[in-house]
Protein backbone atom coordinates (compact mmCIF):
# COMPACT_ATOMS: atom_id res chain seq x y z
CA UNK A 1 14.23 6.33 -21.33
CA UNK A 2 16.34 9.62 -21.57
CA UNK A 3 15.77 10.14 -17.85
CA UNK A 4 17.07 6.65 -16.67
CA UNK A 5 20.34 7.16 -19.09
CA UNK A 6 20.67 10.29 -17.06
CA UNK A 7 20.60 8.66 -13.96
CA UNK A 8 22.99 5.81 -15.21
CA UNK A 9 25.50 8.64 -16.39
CA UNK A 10 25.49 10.41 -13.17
CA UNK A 11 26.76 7.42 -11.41
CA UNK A 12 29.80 6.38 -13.93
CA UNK A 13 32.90 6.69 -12.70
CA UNK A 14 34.31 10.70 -13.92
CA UNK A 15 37.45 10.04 -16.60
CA UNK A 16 40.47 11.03 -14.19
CA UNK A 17 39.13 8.01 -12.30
CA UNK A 18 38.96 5.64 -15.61
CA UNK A 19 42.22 6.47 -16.65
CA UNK A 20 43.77 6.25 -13.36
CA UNK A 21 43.65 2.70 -13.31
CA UNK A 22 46.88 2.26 -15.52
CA UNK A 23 49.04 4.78 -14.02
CA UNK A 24 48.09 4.85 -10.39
CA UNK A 25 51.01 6.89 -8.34
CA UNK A 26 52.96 4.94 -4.82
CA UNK A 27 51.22 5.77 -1.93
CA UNK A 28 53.97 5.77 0.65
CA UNK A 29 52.44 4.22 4.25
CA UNK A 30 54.01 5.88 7.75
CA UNK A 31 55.42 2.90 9.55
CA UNK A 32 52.92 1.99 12.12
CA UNK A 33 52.82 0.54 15.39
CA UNK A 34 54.68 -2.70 15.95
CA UNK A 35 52.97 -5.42 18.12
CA UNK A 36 49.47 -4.11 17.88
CA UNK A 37 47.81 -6.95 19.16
CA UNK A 38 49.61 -6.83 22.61
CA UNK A 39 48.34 -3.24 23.39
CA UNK A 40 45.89 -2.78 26.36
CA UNK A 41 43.53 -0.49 24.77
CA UNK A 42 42.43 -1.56 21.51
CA UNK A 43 42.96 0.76 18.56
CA UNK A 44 40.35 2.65 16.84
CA UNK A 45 40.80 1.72 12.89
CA UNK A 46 37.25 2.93 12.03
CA UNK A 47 37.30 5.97 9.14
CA UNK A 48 36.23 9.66 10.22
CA UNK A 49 32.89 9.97 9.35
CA UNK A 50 31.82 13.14 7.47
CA UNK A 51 29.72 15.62 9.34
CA UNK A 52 26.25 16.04 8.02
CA UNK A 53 26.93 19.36 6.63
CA UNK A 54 29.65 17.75 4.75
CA UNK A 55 27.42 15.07 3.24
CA UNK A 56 24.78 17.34 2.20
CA UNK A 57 27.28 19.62 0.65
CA UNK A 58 28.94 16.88 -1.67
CA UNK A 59 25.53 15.95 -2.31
CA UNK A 60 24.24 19.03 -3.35
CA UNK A 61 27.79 19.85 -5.94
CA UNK A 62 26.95 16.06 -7.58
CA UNK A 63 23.15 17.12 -7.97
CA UNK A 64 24.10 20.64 -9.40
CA UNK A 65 26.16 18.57 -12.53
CA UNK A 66 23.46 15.95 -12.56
CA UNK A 67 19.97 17.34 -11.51
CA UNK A 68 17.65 14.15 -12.38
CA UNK A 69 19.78 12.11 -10.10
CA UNK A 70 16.96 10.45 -8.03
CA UNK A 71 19.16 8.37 -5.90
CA UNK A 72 21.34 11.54 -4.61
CA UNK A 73 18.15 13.70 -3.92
CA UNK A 74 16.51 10.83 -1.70
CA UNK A 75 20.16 10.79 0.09
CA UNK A 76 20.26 14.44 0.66
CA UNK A 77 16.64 13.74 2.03
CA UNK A 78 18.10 11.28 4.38
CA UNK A 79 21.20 13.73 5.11
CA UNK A 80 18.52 16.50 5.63
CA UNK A 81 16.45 14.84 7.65
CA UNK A 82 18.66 12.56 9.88
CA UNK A 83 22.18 14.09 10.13
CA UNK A 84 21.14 18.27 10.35
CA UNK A 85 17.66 17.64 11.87
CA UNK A 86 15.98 19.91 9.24
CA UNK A 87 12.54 17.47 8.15
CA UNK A 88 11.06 20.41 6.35
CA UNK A 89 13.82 20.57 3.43
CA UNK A 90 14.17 16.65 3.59
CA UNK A 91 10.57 17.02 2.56
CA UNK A 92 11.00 19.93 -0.05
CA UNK A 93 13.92 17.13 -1.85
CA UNK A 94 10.86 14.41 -1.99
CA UNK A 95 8.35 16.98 -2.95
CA UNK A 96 11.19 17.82 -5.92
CA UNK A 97 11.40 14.23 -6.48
CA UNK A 98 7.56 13.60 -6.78
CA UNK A 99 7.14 16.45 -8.99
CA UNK A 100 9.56 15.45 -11.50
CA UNK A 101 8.00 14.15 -14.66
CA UNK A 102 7.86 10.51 -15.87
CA UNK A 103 8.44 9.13 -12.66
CA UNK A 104 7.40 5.59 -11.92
CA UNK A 105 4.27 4.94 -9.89
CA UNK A 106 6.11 3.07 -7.18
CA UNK A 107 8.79 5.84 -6.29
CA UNK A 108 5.87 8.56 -6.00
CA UNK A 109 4.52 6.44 -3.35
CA UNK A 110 7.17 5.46 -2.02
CA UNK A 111 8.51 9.26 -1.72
CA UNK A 112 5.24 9.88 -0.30
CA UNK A 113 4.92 7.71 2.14
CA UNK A 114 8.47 8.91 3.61
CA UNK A 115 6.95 12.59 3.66
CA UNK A 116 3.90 11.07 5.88
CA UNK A 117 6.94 9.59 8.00
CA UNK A 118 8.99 12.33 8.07
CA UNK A 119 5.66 14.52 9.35
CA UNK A 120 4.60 12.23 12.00
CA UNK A 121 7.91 10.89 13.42
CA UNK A 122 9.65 14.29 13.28
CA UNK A 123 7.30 16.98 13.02
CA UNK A 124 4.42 15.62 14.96
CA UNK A 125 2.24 17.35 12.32
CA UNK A 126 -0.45 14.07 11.96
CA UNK A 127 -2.63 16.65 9.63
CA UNK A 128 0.07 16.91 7.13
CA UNK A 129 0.94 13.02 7.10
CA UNK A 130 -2.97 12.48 6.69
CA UNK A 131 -3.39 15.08 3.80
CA UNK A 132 -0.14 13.20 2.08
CA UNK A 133 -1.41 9.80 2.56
CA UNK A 134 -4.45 11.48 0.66
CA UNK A 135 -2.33 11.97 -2.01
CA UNK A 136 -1.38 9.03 -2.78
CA UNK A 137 -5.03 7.79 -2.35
CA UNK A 138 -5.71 10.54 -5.13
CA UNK A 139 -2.74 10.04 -7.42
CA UNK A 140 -3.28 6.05 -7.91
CA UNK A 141 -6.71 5.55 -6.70
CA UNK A 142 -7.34 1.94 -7.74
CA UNK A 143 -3.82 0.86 -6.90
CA UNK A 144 -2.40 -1.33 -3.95
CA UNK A 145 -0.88 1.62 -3.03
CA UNK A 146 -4.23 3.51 -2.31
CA UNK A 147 -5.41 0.55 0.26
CA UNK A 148 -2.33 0.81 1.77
CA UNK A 149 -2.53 4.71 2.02
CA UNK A 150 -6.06 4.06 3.37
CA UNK A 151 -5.33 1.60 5.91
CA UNK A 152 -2.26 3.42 7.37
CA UNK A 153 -4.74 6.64 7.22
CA UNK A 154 -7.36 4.69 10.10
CA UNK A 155 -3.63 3.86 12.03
CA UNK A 156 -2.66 7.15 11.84
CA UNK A 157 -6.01 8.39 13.85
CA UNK A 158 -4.96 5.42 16.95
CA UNK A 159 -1.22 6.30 16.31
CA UNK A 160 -1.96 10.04 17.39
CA UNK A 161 -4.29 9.09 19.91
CA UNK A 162 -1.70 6.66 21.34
CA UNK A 163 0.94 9.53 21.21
CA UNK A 164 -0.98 12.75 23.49
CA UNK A 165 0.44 12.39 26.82
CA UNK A 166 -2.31 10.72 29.48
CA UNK A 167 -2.30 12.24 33.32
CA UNK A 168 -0.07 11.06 35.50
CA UNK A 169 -2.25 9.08 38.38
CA UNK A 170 -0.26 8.69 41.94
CA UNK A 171 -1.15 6.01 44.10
CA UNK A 172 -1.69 5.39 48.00
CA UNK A 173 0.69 4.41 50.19
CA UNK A 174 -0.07 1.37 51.68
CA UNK A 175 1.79 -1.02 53.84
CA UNK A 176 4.25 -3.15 52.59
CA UNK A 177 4.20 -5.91 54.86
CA UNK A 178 -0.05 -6.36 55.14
CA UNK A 179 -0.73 -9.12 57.32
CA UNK A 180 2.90 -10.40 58.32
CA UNK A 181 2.81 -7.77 61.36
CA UNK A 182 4.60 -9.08 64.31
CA UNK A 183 5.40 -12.66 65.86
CA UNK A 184 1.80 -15.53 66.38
CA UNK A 185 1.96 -14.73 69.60
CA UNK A 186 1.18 -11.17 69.31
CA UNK A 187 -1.64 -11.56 66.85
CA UNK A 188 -2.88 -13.89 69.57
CA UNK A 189 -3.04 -10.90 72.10
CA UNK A 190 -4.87 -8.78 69.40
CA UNK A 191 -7.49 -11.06 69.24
């Protein structure tokens, strides 16, 4: 119960925020562009996104203030993982996650099964997705959970098999036009 007021506290709004409301300063706007709509290039209104470095950074100052925030360590997974192409400390985050205590049942698997995903899809490392998927088999063994962990385990096997790279086989040449060679009357003469 103490962990999940933690987690609600971590994502209040900070006091300077709250007490903003009332005395919010003028924001003063540069005039912009006139007739927009008759331009002949459209305008590009969409917001600079934040570099993945930048993300993970933020991330990591709110989880160093609130360490048992669950939500911001699965994001800085995602950050980790998607944004700076760096799987194996996406999966250290999810291996913090899953060895936090008093965590529900659901989010362990769930966590888990991401690792498996995170091993196949961007490692390629099928033994460490099947030794995770064991895991969860072990951790909640007469869960729905474990049948699913089992069933994606026999997938796993074809999923690998269906990913090694097969031989390339080259074909004959043959003749494009077979049987449409020349005009009746020269297959006539052939004959």
């Amino acid at each position: 119960m103490a962990r999940d007021a933690r987690q609600r506290i971590a994502h209040l709004a900070d006091p300077s925020m709250l007490l903003g409301r009332h005395d919010r300063p003028t924001i003063p706007l540069p005039h912009g562009e006139e007739r927009i709509g008759l331009r002949d290039t459209p305008v590009d209104c969409r917001p600079v996104e934040q570099s993945g470095v930048e993300k993970a950074g933020a991330l990591l100052a709110h989880l160093k203030s609130h360490p048992d925030d669950n939500h911001a360590r699965e994001e800085l997974a995602r950050v980790y993982a998607d944004d700076c192409q760096r799987p194996e400390m996406a999966i250290a985050e999810l291996e913090e996650l899953v060895a936090m205590p008093n965590q529900q049942p659901k989010q362990v698997v769930h966590w888990l099964n991401t690792i498996a995903d995170m091993q196949v899809r961007r490692q390629g490392n099928h033994a460490g997705a099947a030794t995770t998927l064991q895991r969860v088999i072990d951790l909640f063994p007469n869960a729905a959970a474990a049948e699913n962990a089992r069933s994606r385990l026999n997938l796993l096997r074809l999923e690998e098999r269906g990913q090694k790279k097969t031989a390339a086989v080259t074909l004959g040449e043959y003749e494009q036009r077979l049987g449409l060679k020349g005009s009746r009357a020269q297959r006539r003469e052939e004959r």
